[in-house]
Protein backbone atom coordinates (compact mmCIF):
# COMPACT_ATOMS: atom_id res chain seq x y z
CA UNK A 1 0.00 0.00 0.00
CA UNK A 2 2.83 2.21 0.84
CA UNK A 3 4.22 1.81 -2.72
CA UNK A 4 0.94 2.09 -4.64
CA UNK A 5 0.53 5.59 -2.19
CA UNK A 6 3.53 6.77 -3.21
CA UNK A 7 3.83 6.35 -7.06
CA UNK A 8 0.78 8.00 -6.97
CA UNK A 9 2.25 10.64 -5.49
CA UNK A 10 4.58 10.79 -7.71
CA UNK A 11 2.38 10.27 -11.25
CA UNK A 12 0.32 13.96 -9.23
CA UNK A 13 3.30 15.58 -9.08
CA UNK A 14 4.32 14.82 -12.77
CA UNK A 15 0.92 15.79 -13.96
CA UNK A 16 0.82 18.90 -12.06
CA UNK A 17 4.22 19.51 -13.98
CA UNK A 18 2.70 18.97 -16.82
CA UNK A 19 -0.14 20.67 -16.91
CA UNK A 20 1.54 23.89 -16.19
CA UNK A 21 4.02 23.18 -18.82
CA UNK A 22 1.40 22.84 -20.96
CA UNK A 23 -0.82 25.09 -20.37
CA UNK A 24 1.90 27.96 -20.33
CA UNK A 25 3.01 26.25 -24.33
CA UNK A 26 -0.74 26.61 -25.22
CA UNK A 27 -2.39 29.92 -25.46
CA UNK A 28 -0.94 31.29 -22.08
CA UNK A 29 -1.43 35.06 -21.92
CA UNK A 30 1.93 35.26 -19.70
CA UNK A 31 3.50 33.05 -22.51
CA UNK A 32 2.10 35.77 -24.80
CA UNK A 33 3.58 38.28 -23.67
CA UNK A 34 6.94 37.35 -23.53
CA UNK A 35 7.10 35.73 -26.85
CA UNK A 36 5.41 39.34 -28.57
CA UNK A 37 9.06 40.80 -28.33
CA UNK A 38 11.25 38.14 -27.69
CA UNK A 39 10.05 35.98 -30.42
CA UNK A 40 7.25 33.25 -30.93
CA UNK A 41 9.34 30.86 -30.28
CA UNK A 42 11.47 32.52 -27.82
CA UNK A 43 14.63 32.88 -29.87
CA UNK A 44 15.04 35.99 -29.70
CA UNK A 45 15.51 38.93 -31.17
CA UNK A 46 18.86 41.62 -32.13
CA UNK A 47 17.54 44.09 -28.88
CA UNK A 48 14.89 41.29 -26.82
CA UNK A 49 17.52 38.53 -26.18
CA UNK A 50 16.59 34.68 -26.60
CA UNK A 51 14.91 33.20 -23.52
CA UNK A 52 14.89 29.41 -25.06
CA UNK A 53 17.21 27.41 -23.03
CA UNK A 54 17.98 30.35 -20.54
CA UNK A 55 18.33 29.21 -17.18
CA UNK A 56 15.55 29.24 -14.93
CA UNK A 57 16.99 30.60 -12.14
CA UNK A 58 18.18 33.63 -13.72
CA UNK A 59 15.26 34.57 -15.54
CA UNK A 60 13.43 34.66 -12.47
CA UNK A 61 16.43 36.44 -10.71
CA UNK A 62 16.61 39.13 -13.52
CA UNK A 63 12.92 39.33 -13.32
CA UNK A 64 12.77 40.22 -9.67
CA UNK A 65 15.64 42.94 -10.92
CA UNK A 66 13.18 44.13 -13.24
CA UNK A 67 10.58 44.16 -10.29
CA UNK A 68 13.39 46.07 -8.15
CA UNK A 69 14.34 48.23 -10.25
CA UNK A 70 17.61 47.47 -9.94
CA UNK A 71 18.06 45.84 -13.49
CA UNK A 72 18.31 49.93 -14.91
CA UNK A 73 19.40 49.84 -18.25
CA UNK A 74 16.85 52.08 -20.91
CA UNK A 75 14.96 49.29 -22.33
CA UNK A 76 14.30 47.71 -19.04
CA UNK A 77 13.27 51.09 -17.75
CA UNK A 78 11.66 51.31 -20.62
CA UNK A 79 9.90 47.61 -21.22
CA UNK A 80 10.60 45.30 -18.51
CA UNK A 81 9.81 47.01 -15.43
CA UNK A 82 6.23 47.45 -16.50
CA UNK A 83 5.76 44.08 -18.35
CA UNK A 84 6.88 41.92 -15.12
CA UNK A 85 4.80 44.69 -12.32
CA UNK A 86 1.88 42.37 -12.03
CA UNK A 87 3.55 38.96 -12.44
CA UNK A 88 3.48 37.30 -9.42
CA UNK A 89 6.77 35.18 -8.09
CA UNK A 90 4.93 31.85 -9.02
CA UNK A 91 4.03 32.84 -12.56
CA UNK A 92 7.28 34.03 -13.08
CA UNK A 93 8.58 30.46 -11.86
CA UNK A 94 6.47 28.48 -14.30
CA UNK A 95 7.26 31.34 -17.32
CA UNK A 96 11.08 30.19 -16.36
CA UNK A 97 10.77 26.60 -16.33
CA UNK A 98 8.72 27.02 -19.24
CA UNK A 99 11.32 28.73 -21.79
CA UNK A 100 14.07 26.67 -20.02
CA UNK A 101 13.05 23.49 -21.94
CA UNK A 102 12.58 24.97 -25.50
CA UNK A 103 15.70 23.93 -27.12
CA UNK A 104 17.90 27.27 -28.32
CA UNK A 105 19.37 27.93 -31.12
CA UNK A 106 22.79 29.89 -31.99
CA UNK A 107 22.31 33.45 -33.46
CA UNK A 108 25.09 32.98 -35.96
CA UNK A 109 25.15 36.99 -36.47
CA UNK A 110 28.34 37.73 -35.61
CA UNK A 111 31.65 38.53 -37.59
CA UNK A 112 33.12 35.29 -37.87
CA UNK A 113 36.62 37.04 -38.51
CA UNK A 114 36.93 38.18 -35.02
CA UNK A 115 35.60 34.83 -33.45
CA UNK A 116 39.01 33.30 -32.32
CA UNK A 117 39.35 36.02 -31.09
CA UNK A 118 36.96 36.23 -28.71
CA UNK A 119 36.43 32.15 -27.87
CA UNK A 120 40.71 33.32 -26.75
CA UNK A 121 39.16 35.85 -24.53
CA UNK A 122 36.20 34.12 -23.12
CA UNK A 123 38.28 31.05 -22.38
CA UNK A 124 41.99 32.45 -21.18
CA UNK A 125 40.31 36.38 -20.03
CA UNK A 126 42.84 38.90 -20.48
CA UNK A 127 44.90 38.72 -17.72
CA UNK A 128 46.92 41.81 -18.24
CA UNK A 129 43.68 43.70 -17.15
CA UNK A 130 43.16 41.26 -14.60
CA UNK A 131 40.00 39.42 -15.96
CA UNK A 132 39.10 36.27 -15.56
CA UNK A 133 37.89 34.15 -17.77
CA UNK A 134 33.87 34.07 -18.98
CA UNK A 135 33.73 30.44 -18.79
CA UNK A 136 34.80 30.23 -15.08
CA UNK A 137 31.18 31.69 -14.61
CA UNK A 138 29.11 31.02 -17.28
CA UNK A 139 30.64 27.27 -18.20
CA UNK A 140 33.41 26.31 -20.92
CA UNK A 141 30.61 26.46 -23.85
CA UNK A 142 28.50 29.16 -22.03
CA UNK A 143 26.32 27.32 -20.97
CA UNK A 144 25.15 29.06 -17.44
CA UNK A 145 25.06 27.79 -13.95
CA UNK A 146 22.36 28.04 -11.81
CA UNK A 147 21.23 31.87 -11.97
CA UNK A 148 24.70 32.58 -13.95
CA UNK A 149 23.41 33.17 -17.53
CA UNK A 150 23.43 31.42 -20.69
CA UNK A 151 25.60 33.00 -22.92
CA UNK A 152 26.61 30.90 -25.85
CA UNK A 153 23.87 31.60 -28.44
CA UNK A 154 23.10 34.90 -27.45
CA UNK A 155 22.54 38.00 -30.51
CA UNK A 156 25.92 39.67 -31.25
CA UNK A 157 23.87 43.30 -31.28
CA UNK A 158 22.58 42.19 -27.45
CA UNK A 159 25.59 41.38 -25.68
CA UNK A 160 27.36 43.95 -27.39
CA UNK A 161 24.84 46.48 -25.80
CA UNK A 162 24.63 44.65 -23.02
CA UNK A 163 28.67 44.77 -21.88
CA UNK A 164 28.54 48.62 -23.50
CA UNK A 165 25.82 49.14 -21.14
CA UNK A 166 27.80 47.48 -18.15
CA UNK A 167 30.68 49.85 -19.11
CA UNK A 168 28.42 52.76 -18.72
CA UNK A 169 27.68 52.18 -15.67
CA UNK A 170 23.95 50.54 -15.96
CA UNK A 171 23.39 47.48 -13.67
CA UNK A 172 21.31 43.98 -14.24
CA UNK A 173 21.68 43.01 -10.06
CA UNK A 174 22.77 43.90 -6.66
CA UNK A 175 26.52 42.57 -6.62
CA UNK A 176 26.70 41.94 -10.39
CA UNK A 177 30.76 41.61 -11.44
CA UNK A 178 29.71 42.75 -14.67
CA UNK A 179 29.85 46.27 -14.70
CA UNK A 180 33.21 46.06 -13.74
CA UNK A 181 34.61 43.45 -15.64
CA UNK A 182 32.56 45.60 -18.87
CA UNK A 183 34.56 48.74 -17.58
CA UNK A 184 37.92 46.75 -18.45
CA UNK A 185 37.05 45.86 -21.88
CA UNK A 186 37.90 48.15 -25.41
CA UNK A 187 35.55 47.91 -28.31
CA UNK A 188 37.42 45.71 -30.43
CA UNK A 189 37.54 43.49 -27.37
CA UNK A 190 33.83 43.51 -26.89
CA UNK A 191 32.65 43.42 -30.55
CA UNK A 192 34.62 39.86 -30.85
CA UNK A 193 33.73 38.50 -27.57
CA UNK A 194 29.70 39.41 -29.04
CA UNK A 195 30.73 37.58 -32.20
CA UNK A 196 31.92 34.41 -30.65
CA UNK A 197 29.63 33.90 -28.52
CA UNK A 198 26.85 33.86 -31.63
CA UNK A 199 27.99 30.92 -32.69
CA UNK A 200 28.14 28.69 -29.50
CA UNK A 201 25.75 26.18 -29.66
């Protein structure tokens, strides 16, 4: 009996999975919303950035930025903190795991000319400006850990705005290395890590 009550436990639990899997891949207004700018299938787009495959954790960490107000560059001022004001912390968990399992797919918009380039940067830093190395963050193909973002993939025009932004001074969360590492980095430095990183898979 103990068994029987237990897988049964279990097959609720998948179901209630499910459903809100599917339910949020169906005609979800939340879904909606998201995908209007950021692509119907969640790919992305040059200045909304591709939330297939994103990690969940960050895209509910950069959506409590948005909340905060700490996430400040303009388009978040002038998109994101109004499109996330009246999503509540559980519909932003199931919007997360939702566009976490949609396979991504590589940009490919970058200048492949100034790719080894930055794959040399991403992987050894530049340590005479005392930088680490992406990868020791965001995984040796990008990939993300837990609210560390996905990176290989990503639009060359986005994270090219995105570490100009950083430079500037704008934030994405309390604590954030980013800004700082961004601050160390020359255009022709940032233009080929954006390239390379369009073609990770």
């Amino acid at each position: 009996m103990k068994r029987i009550g237990l897988k049964a436990a279990i097959l609720a639990l998948v179901a209630s999975t499910v459903s809100i899997v599917s339910a949020l891949a169906g005609d979800s207004a939340a879904v909606r919303n998201c995908t209007w700018c950021h692509g119907a299938d969640a790919q992305g787009y040059t200045v909304a950035p591709r939330l297939a495959g994103q990690r969940p954790q960050y895209i509910m960490k950069q959506i409590q930025s948005f909340h905060e107000h700490t996430r400040n560059n303009p388009f978040s001022r002038q998109y994101m903190w109004n499109a996330v004001a009246a999503l509540s912390q559980y519909d932003a968990r199931d919007l997360a795991n939702y566009f976490a399992t949609i396979p991504p797919k590589p940009a490919n918009d970058g200048d492949s000319a100034l790719a080894v380039k930055g794959k040399q940067i991403f992987m050894d830093g530049i340590p005479e400006a005392n930088i680490v190395s992406c990868y020791a963050c965001h995984g040796p193909n990008g990939e993300g850990v837990r609210d560390i973002p996905r990176l290989g993939g990503l639009a060359y025009f986005y994270v090219k705005a995105r570490l100009e932004q950083w430079g500037q001074g704008y934030h994405s969360t309390l604590g954030s290395p980013m800004p700082l590492v961004a601050n160390h980095l020359g255009p022709e430095e940032i233009e080929a890590l954006a390239s390379y990183l369009s073609f990770v898979k």
